[in-house]
Protein backbone atom coordinates (compact mmCIF):
# COMPACT_ATOMS: atom_id res chain seq x y z
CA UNK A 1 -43.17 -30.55 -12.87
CA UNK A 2 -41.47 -31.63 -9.48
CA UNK A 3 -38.19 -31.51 -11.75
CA UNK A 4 -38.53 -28.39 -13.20
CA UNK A 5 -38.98 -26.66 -9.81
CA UNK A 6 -36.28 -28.78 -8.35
CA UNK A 7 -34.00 -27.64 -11.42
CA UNK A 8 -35.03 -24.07 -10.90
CA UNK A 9 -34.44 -23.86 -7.13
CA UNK A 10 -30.81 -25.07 -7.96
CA UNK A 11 -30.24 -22.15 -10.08
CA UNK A 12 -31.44 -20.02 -7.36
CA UNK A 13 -29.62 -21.15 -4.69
CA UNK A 14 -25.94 -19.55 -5.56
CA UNK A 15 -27.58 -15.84 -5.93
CA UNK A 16 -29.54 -16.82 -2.86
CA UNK A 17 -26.10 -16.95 -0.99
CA UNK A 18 -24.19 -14.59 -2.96
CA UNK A 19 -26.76 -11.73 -2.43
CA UNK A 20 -25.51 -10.77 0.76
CA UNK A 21 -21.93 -9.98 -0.42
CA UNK A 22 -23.71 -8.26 -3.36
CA UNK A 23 -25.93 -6.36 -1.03
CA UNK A 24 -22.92 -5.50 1.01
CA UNK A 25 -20.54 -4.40 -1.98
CA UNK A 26 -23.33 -2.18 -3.16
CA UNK A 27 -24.04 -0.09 -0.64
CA UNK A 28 -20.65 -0.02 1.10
CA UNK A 29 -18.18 0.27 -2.21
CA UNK A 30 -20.30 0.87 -5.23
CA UNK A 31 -22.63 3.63 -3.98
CA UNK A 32 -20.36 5.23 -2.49
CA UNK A 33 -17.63 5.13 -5.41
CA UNK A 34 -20.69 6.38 -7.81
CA UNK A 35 -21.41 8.99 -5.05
CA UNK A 36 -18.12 10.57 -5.37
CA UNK A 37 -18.02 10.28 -8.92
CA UNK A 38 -21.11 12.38 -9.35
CA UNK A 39 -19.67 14.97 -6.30
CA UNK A 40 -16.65 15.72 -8.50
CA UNK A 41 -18.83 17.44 -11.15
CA UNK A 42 -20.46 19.89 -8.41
CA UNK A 43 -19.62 22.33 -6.12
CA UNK A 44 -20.36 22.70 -2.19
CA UNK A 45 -19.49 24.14 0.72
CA UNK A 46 -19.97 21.75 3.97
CA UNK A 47 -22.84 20.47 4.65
CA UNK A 48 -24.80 23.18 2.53
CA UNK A 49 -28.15 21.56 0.37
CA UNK A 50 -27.18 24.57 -2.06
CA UNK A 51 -25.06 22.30 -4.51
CA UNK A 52 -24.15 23.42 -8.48
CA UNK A 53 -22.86 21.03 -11.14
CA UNK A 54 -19.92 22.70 -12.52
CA UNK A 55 -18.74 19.91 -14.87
CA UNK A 56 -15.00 20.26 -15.15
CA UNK A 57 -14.08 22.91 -13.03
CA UNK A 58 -12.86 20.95 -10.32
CA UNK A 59 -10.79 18.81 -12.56
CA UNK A 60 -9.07 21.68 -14.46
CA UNK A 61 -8.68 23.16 -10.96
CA UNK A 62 -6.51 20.00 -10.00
CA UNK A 63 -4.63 20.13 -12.94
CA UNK A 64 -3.49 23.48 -12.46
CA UNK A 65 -2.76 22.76 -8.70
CA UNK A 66 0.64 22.72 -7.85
CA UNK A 67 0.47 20.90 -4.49
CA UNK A 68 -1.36 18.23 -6.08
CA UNK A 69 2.05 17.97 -8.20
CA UNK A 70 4.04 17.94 -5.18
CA UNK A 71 1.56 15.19 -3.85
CA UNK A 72 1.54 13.13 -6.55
CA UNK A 73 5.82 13.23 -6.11
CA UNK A 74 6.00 12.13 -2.67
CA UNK A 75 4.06 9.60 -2.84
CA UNK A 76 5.28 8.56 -6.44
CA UNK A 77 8.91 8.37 -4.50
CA UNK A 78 7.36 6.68 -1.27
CA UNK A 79 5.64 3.21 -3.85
CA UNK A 80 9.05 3.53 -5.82
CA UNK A 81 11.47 3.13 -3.03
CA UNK A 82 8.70 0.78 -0.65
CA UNK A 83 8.57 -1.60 -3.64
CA UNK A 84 12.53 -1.78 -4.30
CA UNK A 85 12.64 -2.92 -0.22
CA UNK A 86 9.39 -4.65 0.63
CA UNK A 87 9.23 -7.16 -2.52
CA UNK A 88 13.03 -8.52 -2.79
CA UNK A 89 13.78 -8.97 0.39
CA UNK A 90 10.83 -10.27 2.35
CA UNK A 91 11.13 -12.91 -0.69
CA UNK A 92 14.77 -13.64 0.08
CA UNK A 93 14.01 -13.81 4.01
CA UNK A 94 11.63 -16.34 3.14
CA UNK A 95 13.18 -18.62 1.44
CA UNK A 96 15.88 -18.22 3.94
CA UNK A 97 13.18 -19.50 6.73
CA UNK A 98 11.98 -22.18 4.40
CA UNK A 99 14.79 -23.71 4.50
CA UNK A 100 15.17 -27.23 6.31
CA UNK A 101 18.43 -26.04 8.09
CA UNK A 102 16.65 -22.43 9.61
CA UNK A 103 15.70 -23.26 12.98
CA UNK A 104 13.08 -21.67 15.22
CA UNK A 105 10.70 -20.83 12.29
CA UNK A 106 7.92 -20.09 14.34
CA UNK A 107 9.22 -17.67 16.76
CA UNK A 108 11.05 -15.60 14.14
CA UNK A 109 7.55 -15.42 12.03
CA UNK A 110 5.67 -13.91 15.14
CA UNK A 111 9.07 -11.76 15.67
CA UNK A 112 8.37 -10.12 12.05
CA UNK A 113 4.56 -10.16 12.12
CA UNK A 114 4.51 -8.47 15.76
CA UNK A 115 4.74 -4.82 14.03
CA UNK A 116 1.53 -5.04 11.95
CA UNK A 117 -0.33 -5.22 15.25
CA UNK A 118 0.97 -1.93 16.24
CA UNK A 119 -1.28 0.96 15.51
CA UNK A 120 0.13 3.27 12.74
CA UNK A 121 -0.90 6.05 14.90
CA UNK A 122 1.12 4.29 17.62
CA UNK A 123 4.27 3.71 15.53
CA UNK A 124 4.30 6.96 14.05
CA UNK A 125 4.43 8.84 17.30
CA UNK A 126 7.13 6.31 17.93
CA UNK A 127 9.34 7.09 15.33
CA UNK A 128 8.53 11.11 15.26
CA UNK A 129 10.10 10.96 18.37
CA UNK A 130 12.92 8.66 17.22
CA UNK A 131 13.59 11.09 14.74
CA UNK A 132 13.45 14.17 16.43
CA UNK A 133 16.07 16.44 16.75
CA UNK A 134 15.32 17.17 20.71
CA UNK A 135 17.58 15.35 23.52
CA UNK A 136 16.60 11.78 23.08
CA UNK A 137 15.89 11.26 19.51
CA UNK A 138 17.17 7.96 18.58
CA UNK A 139 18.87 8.14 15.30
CA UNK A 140 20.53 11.76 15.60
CA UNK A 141 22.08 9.58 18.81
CA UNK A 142 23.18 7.02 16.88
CA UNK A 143 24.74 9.39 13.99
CA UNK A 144 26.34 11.19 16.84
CA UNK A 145 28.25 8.30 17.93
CA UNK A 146 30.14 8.58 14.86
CA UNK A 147 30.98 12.23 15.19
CA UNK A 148 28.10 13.77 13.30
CA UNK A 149 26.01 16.72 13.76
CA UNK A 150 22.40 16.20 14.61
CA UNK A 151 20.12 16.08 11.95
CA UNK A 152 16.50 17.71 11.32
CA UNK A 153 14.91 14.59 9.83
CA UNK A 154 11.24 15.38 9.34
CA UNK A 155 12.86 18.93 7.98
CA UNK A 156 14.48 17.72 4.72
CA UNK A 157 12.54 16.38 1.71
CA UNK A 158 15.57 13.40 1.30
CA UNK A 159 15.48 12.58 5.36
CA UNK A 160 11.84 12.79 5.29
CA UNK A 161 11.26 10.45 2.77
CA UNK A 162 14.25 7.91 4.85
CA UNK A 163 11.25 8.39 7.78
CA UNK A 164 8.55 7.32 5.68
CA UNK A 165 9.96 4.37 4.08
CA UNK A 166 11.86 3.46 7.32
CA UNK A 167 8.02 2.92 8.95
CA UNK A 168 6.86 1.38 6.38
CA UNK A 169 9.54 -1.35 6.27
CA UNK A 170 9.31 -1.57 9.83
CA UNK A 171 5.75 -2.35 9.85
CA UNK A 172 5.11 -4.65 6.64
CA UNK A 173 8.62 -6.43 5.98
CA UNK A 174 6.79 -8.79 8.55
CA UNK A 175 3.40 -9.08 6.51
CA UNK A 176 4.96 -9.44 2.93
CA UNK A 177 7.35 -12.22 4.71
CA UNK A 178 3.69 -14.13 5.73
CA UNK A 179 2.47 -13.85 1.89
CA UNK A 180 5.98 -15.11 0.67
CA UNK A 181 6.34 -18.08 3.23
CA UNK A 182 2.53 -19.34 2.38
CA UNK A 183 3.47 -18.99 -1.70
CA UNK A 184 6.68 -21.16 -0.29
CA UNK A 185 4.68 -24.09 0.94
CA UNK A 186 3.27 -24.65 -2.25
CA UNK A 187 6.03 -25.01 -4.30
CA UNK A 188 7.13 -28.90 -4.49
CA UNK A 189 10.64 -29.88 -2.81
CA UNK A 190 11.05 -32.09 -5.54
CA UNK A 191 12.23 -29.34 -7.59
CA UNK A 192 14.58 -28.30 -5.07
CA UNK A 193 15.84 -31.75 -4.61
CA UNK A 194 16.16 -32.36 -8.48
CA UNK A 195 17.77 -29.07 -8.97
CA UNK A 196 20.11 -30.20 -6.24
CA UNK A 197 20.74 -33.59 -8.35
CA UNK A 198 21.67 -31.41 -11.34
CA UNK A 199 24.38 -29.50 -9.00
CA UNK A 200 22.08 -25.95 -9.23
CA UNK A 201 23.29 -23.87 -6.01
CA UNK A 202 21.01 -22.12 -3.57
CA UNK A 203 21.14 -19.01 -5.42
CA UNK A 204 20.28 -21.21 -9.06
CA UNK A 205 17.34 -22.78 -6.90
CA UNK A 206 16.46 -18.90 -5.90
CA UNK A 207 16.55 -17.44 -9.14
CA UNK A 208 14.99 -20.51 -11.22
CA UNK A 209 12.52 -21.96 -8.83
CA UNK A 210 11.44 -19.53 -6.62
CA UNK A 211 11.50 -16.57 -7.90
CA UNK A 212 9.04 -17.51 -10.87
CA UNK A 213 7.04 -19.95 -9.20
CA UNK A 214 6.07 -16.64 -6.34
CA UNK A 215 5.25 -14.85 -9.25
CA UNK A 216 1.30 -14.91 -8.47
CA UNK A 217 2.52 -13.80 -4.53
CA UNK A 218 4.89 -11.28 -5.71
CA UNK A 219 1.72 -9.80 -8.16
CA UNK A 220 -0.69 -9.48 -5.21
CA UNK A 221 2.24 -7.47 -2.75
CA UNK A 222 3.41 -5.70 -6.06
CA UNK A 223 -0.23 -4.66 -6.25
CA UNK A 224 -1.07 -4.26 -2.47
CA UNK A 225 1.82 -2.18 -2.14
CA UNK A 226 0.99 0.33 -4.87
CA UNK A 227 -2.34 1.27 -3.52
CA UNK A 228 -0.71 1.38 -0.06
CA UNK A 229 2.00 4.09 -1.35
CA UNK A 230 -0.62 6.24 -3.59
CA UNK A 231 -2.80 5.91 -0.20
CA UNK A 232 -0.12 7.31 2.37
CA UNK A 233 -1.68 9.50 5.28
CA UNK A 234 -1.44 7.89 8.55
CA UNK A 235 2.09 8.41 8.80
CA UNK A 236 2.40 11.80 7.46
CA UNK A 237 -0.01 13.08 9.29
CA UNK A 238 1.26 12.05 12.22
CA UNK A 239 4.71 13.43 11.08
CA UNK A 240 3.41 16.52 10.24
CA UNK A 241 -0.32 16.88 10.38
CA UNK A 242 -1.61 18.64 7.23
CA UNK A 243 1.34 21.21 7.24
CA UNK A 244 5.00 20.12 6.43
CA UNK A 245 8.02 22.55 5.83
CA UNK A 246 7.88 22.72 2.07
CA UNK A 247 5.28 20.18 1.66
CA UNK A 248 7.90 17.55 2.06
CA UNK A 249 5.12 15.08 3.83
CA UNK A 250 2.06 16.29 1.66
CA UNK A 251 0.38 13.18 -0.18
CA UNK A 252 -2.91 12.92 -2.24
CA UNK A 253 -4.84 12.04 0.73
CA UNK A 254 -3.91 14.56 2.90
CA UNK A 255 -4.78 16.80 -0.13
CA UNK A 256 -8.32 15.48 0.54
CA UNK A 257 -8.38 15.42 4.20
CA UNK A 258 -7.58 19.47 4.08
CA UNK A 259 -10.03 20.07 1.07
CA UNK A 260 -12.76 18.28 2.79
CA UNK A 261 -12.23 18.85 6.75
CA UNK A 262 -10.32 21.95 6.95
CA UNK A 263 -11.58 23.87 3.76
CA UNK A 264 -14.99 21.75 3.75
CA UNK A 265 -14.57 21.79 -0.16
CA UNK A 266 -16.29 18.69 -1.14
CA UNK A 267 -16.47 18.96 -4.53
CA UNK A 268 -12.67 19.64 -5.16
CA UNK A 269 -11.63 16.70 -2.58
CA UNK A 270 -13.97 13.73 -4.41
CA UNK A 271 -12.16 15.29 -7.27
CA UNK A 272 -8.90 14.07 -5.98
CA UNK A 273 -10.55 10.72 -4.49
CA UNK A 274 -11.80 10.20 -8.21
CA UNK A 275 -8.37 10.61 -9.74
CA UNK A 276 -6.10 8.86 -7.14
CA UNK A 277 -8.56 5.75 -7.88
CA UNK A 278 -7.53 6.11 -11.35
CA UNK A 279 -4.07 6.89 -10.96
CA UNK A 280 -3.64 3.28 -8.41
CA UNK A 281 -6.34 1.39 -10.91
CA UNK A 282 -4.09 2.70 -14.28
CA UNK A 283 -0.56 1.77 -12.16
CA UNK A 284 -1.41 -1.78 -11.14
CA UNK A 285 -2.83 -2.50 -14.83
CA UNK A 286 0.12 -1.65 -16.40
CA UNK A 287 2.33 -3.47 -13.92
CA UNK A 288 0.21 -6.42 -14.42
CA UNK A 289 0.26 -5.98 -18.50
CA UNK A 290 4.49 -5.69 -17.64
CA UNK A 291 4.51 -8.79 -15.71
CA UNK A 292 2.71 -11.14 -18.05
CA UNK A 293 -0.53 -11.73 -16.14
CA UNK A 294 -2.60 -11.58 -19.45
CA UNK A 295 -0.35 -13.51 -21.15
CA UNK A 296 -1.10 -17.33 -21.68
CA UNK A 297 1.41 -19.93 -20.04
């Protein structure tokens, strides 16, 4: 009997400590998730207890929105071109650092992580004023020193989107260096040293070593990075609040902030929450299915 209770308590025990987490997840994620869910089938105004389920309505509405379009664009644009920058590169840097003949490791890893601790708010204010077209803006200074007229940045759908990504690289090059350097330590210098032995070059060692041994690093940023683009807001808004010249700054999420705060249209904006969870959720799947991560060594 003593056994059986002893057995039993031992099956206990890990949902005993795990309940917490699954406490936690449920009311902060899942209800909330479910919540919306069941929102984007009804229509409210505010804070109003008069709510009606409209099924649809909200959905078709979306679809026929062309701002959502426009949105869906930006940000589309924003992942494409933060991906092409903020995957290759932090992965070359590192393996530049991790090299035996880079010096002063340390200090040039708090150099690159320094800009993550920035607020976004912070560095967006920053760099609306570096891009400004006032006395003083920073790049139209530097463009003028090579006989160029000034240049209304946050004006231009093409030198808008060179703001955006230009923050974003400025903030997480650091961060995606981090992920890269800690995949780095776990690969074996053995390989390096044999591939060395064969007469491979440092770009061989790159391309054949590296490159696929990071692949489970370069999955997580690939997939971090995606719901970061589809998620854009801080930086717009701070650009432009929820008003841009042509919607040139508009994303999803400002789409939200403006049904739900400004127009108080609840319904319509967990509409949009609903399907820019789907839209990041369908993305990263099929980037995942592209890169082989169901596939069996």
């Amino acid at each position: 009997m003593f056994n059986k209770k002893k057995l039993s308590g031992s099956k206990l025990a890990p949902y005993v400590f795990i309940s917490p987490f699954i406490l936690s997840l449920s009311i902060f994620l899942l209800y909330p998730l479910i919540q919306a869910f069941l929102m984007s089938f009804q229509e409210f105004q505010g804070f109003s207890q008069d709510v009606e389920w409209v099924g649809f309505e909200n959905y078709i509405r979306l679809l026929n929105d062309s701002r959502f379009y426009k949105a869906l664009w930006n940000v589309g644009r924003y992942t494409f071109w933060t991906l092409i920058i903020l995957i290759p590169f932090p992965m070359l840097i590192a393996f530049l650092m991790n090299s035996k003949l880079t010096c002063f490791k340390n200090f040039f890893r708090t150099i690159y992580f320094l800009p993550v601790l920035v607020s976004s708010v912070i560095a967006g204010i920053v760099f609306r004023f570096v891009f400004s077209t006032e006395p003083g803006g920073g790049f139209n200074q530097l463009v003028g020193i090579f006989g160029f007229e000034p240049i209304a940045w946050l004006e231009s759908s093409h030198t808008a989107m060179f703001a955006l990504v230009i923050i974003a690289v400025w903030r997480w090059m650091g961060v995606n260096l981090i992920y890269f350097l800690s995949g780095l330590q776990g690969i074996s210098q053995e390989l390096y040293e044999s591939a060395e032995v064969d007469g491979a070059n440092a770009w061989k060692k790159f391309r054949f070593i590296t490159v696929p041994l990071l692949k489970p690093v370069t999955l997580f940023v690939f997939t971090i990075s995606v719901t970061a683009g589809f998620s854009l807001f801080n930086e717009a808004f701070v650009y432009w609040g929820v008003s841009s010249p042509n919607d040139i700054g508009l994303t999803i999420v400002t789409l939200i902030y403006r049904a739900a705060f400004t127009l108080g249209d609840f319904g319509y904006a967990s509409a949009l929450g609903v399907t820019l969870f789907l839209i990041i959720i369908t993305v990263n799947l099929i980037q995942l299915k592209f890169l082989g991560l169901f596939k069996e060594d």
